[in-house]
Protein backbone atom coordinates (compact mmCIF):
# COMPACT_ATOMS: atom_id res chain seq x y z
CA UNK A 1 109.53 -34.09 -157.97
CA UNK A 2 113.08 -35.43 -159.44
CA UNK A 3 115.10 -36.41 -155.91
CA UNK A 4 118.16 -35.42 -158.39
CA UNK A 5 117.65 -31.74 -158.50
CA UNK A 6 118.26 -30.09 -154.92
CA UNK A 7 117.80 -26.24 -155.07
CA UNK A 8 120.05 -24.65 -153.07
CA UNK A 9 119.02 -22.06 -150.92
CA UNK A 10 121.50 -18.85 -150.52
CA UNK A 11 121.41 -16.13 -147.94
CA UNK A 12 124.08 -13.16 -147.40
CA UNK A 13 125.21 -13.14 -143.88
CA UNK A 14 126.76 -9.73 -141.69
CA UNK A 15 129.08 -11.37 -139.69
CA UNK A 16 129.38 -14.88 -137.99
CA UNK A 17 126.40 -15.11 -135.67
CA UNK A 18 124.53 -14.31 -138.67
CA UNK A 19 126.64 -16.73 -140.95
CA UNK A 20 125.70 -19.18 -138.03
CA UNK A 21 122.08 -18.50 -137.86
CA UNK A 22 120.70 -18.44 -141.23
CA UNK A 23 122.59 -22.14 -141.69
CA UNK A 24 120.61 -23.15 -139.09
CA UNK A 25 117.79 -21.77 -140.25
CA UNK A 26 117.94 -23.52 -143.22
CA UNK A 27 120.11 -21.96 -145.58
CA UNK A 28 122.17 -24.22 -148.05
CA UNK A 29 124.72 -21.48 -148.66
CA UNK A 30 125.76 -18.44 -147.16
CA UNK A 31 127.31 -15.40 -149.24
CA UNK A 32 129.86 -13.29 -147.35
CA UNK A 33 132.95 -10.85 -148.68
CA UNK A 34 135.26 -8.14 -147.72
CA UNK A 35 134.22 -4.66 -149.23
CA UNK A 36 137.50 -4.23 -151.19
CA UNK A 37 136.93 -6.58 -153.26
CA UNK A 38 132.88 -7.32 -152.99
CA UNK A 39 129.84 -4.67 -154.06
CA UNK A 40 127.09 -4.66 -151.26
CA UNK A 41 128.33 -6.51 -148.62
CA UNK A 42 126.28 -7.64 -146.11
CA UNK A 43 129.41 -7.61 -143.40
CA UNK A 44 132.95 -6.67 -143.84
CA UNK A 45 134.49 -10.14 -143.56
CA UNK A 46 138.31 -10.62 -142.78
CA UNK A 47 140.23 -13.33 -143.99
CA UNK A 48 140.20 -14.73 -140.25
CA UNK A 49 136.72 -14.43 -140.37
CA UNK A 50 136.69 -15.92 -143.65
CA UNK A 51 137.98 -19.05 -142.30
CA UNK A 52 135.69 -19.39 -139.13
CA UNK A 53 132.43 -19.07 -141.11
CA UNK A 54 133.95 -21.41 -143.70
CA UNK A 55 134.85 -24.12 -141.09
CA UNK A 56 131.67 -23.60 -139.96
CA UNK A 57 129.55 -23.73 -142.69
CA UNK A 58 131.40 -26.92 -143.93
CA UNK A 59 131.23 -28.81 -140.47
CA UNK A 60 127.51 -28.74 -141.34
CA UNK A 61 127.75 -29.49 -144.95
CA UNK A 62 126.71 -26.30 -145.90
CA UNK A 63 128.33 -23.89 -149.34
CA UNK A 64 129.86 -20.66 -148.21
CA UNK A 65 130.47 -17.80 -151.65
CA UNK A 66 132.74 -14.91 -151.01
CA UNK A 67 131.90 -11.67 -153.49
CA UNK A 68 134.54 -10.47 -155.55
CA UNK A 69 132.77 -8.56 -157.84
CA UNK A 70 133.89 -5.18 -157.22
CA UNK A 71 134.96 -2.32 -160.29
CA UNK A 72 138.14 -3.62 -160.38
CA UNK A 73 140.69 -0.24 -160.92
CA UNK A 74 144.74 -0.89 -161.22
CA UNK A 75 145.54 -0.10 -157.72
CA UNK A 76 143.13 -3.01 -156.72
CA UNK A 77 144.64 -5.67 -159.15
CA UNK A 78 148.07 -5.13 -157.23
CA UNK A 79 145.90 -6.81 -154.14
CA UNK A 80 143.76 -9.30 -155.76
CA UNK A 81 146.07 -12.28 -155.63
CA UNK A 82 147.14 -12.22 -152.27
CA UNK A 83 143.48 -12.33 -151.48
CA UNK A 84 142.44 -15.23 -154.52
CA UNK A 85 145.66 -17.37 -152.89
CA UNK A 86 144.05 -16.81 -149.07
CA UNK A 87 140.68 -17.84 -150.46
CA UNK A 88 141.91 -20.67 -151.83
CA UNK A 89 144.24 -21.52 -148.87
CA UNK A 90 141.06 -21.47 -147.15
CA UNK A 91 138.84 -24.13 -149.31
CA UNK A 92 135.77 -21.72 -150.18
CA UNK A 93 133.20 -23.17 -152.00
CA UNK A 94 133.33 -20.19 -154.91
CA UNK A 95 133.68 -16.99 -156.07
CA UNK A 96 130.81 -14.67 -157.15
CA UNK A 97 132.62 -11.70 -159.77
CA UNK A 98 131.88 -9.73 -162.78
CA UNK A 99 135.72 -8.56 -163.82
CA UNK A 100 137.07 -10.74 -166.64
CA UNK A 101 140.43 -9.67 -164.98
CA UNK A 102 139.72 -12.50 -162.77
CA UNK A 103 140.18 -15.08 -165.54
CA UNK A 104 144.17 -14.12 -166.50
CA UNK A 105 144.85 -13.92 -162.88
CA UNK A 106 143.63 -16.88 -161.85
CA UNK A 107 145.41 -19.02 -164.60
CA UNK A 108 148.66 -17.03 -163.61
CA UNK A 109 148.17 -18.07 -159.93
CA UNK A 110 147.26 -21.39 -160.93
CA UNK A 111 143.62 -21.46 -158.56
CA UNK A 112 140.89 -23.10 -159.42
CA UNK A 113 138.76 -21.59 -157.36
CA UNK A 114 135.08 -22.13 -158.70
CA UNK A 115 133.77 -19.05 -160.26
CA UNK A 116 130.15 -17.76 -160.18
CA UNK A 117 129.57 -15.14 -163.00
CA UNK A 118 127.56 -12.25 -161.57
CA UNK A 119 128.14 -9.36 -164.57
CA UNK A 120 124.46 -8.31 -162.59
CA UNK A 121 122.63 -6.34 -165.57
CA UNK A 122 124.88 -8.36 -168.70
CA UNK A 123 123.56 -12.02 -167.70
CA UNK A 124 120.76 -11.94 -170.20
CA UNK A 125 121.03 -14.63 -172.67
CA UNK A 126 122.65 -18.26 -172.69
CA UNK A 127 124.96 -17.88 -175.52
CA UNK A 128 126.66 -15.19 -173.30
CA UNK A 129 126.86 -17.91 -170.75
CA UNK A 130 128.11 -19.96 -172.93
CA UNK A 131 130.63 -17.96 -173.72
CA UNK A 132 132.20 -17.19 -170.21
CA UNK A 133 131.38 -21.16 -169.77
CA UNK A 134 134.33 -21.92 -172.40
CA UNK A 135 136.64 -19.56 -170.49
CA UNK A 136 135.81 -21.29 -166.97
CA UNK A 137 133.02 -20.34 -165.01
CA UNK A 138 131.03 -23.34 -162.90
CA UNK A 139 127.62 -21.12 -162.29
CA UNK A 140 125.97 -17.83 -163.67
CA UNK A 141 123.63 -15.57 -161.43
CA UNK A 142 121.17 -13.80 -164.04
CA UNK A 143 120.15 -10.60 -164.55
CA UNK A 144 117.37 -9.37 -162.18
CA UNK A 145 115.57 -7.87 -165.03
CA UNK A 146 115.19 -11.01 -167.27
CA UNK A 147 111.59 -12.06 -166.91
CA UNK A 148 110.65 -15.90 -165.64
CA UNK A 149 110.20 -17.08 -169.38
CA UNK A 150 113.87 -15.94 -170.36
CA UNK A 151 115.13 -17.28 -167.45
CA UNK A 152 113.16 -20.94 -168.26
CA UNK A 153 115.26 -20.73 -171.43
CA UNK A 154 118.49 -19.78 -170.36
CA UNK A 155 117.99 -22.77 -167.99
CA UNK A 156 117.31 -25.25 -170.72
CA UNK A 157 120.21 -24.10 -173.28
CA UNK A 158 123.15 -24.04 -170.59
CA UNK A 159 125.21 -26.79 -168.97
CA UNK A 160 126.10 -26.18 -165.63
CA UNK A 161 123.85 -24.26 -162.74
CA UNK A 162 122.55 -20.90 -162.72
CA UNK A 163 120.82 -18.91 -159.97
CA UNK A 164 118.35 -16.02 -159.22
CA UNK A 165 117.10 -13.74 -156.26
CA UNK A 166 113.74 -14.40 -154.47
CA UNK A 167 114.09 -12.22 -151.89
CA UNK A 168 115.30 -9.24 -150.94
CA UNK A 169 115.57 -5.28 -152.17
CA UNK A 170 117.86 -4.91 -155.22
CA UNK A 171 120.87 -2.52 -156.78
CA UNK A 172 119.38 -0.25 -159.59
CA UNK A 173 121.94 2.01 -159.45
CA UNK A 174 126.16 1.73 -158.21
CA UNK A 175 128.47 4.69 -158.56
CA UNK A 176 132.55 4.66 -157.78
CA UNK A 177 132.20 8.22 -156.56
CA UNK A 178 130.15 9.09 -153.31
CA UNK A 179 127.79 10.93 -154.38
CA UNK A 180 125.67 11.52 -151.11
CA UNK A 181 128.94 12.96 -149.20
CA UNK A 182 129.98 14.78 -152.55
CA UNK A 183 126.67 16.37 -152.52
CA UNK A 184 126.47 17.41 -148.70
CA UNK A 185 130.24 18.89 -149.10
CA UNK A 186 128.96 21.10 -152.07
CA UNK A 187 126.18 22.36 -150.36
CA UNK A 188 128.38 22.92 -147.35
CA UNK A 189 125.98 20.46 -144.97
CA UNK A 190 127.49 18.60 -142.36
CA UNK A 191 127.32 14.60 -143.36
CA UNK A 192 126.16 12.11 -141.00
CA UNK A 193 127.84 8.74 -142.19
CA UNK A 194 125.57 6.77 -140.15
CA UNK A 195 122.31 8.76 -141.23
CA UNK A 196 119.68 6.80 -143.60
CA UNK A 197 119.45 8.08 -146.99
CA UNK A 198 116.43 7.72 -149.17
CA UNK A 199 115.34 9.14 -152.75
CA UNK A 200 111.93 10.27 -154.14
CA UNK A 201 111.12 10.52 -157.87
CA UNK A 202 109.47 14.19 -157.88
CA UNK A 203 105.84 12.80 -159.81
CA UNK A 204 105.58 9.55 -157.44
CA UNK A 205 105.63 11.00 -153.84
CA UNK A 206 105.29 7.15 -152.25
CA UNK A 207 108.65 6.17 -153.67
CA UNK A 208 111.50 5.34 -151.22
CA UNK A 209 114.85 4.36 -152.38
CA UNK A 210 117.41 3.26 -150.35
CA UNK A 211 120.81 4.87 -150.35
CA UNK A 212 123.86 3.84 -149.03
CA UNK A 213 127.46 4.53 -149.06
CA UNK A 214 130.41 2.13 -148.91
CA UNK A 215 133.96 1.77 -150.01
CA UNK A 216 132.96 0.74 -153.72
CA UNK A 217 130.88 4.42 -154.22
CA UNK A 218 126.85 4.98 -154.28
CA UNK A 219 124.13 2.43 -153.70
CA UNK A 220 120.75 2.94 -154.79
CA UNK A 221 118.81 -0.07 -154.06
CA UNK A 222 114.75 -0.53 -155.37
CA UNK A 223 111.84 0.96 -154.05
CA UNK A 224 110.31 -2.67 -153.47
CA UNK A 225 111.53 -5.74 -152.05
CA UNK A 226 111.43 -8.85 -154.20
CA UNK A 227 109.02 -11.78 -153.00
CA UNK A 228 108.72 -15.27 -154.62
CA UNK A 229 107.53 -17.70 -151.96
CA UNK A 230 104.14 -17.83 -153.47
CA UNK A 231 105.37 -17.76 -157.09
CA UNK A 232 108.25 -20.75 -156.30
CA UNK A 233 106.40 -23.50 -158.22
CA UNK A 234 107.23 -22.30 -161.80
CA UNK A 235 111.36 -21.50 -160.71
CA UNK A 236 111.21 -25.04 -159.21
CA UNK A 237 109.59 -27.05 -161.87
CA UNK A 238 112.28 -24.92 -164.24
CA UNK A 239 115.16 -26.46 -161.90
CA UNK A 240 116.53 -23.40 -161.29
CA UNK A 241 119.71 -24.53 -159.40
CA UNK A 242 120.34 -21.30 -156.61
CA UNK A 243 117.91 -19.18 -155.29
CA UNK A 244 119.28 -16.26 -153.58
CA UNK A 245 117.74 -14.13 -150.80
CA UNK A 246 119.37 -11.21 -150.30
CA UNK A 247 119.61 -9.96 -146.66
CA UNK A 248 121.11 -6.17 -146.89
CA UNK A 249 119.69 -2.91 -144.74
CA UNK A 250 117.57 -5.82 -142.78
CA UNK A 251 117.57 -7.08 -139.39
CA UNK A 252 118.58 -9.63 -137.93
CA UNK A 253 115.51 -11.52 -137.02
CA UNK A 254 114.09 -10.26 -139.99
CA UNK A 255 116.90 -12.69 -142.26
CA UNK A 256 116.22 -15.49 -140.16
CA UNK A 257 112.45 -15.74 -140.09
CA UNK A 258 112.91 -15.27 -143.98
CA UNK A 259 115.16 -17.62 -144.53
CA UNK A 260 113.58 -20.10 -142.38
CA UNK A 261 110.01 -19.57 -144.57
CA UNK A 262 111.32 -20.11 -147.57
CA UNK A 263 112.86 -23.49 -146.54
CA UNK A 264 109.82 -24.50 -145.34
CA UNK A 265 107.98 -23.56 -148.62
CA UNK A 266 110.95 -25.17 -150.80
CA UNK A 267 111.15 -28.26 -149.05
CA UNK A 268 107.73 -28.67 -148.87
CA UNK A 269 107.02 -28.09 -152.42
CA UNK A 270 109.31 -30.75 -153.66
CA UNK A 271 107.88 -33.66 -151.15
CA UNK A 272 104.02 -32.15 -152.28
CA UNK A 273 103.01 -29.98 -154.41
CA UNK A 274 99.55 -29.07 -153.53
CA UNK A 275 100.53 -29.08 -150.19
CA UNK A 276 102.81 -26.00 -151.32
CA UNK A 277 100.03 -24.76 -153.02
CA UNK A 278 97.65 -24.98 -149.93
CA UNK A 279 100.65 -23.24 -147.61
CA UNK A 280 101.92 -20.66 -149.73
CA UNK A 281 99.28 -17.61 -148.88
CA UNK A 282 100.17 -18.25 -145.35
CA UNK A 283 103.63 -17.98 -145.86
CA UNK A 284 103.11 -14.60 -147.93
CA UNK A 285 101.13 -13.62 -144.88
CA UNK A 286 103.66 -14.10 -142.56
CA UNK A 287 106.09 -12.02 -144.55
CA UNK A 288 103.86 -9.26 -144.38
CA UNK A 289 103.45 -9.16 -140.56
CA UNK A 290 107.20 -9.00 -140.39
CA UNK A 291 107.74 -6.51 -143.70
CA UNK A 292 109.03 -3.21 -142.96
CA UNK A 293 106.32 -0.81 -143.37
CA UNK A 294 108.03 1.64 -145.73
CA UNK A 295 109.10 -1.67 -147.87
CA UNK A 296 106.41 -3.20 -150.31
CA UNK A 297 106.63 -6.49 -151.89
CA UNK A 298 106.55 -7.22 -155.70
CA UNK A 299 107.55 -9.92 -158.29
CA UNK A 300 110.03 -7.65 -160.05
CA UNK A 301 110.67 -8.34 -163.30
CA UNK A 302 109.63 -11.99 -163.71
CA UNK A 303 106.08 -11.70 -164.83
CA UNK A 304 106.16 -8.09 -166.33
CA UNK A 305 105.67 -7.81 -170.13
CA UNK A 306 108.99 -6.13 -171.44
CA UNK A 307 108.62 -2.41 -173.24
CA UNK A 308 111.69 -0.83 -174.23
């Protein structure tokens, strides 16, 4: 394998044990934020907080990302550069956001702050990239529903990184309002912040659908989490620069023994490849014996034939 390309390996963290952890575990880069400014934090992260996992992360040569890709509204704009100017203060490695407003308001504050373009459903193609390229962004995360072939050519008609998730349950579905506690005040239940939602399509009884509420609105994440460590040798041989594994509504342990798998399987796939190839079911069976049993595991959208 080329000793020039190094994938880096991202995990979201809760708060700084878990920041702490999944570095150790193997993680190349951690992604935290604060939920005023980030959709689907893993933790509420201060700016204090901020700092200690970034000092951390960077004593060990390690990448920490901090989400700011909230629906920006006006009232929010009025806060965003107190919070860009901290961020920068503070030497973070990047910025993950989908709000163009970010571009003016950076140039006014004069930050150059890395930016990762996450529009989520909008990174499709590579002349779009190119496009936010030219007005400053350093990586792209793609769309979750772009299959492996699309991605391959994004990859080889771009000039600067671009990522993807292997792991992890993902957003299908974010609403500003909450819908959950708009629904249980109509119907004059009482609402149990801390209860576990979950939705069922009428005609598919085994569905289960994650629901959660936060600052930013309504959360419906997939019925399926995503699993690639078997599937890693195409996304590697493509180069794919970041490979994401997203950590929400999971434990603990469960984040570490994930993260600590796929590092294994990565790193061993670029010293051998058939030795990956030899490895890989056992890995896949590992994940199972941890999986939560209401949680399958699926491929998403990378080897799926689109229909529209």
């Amino acid at each position: 394998m080329d000793r020039s390309y190094q994938p880096e390996l991202q995990a979201t963290a809760r708060d700084i044990d878990e920041v702490k952890a999944l570095a150790n575990a193997g993680a190349d880069a951690i992604i935290i934020g604060h939920q005023n400014y980030g959709l689907r934090v893993t933790g509420d992260f201060s700016i204090s907080e901020i700092e200690e996992a970034t000092n951390y992360l960077h004593s060990k040569n390690k990448k920490v990302y901090i989400l700011v890709n909230a629906i920006f509204h006006n009232d929010i704009l009025h806060e965003l550069p107190e919070y860009l100017n901290q961020l920068a203060a503070i030497k973070v490695d990047g910025i993950i956001c989908g709000d163009p407003s970010i571009f003016p308001m950076m140039d006014e504050l004069e930050l150059n702050i890395p930016i990762t373009w996450n529009p989520e459903t909008l990174a499709t193609n590579f002349q779009t990239l190119k496009y936010w390229h030219k007005k400053g962004i350093k990586r792209a995360i793609l769309s979750n529903e772009l299959a492996l072939d699309a991605i391959e050519e994004v990859k080889a008609n771009v000039p600067f990184p671009i990522e993807i998730q292997v792991h992890g349950m993902s957003c299908i579905f974010q609403s500003k309002r909450k819908l959950v506690k708009n629904y249980y005040a109509h119907t004059d239940q009482p609402y149990d912040v801390n209860k576990t939602f979950h939705m069922k399509e009428t005609k598919e009884e085994n569905t289960h659908y994650p629901i959660f509420e936060d600052v930013n609105g309504t959360n419906i994440m997939s019925d399926h989490d995503l699993c690639m460590i078997d599937q890693l040798a195409p996304i590697l041989d493509a180069k794919i620069d970041g490979l994401r594994i997203n950590g929400i509504l999971k434990s603990r342990d469960y984040n570490k023994s994930i993260v600590t798998m796929y590092r294994d399987a990565i790193d061993t796939y670029m010293d051998d490849s058939e030795t990956y190839h030899l490895k890989k079911s056992g890995w896949k069976q590992e994940i199972y014996k941890i999986q939560p049993d209401d949680r399958k595991l699926d491929t998403g959208f990378y080897f799926k034939e689109q229909i529209y």
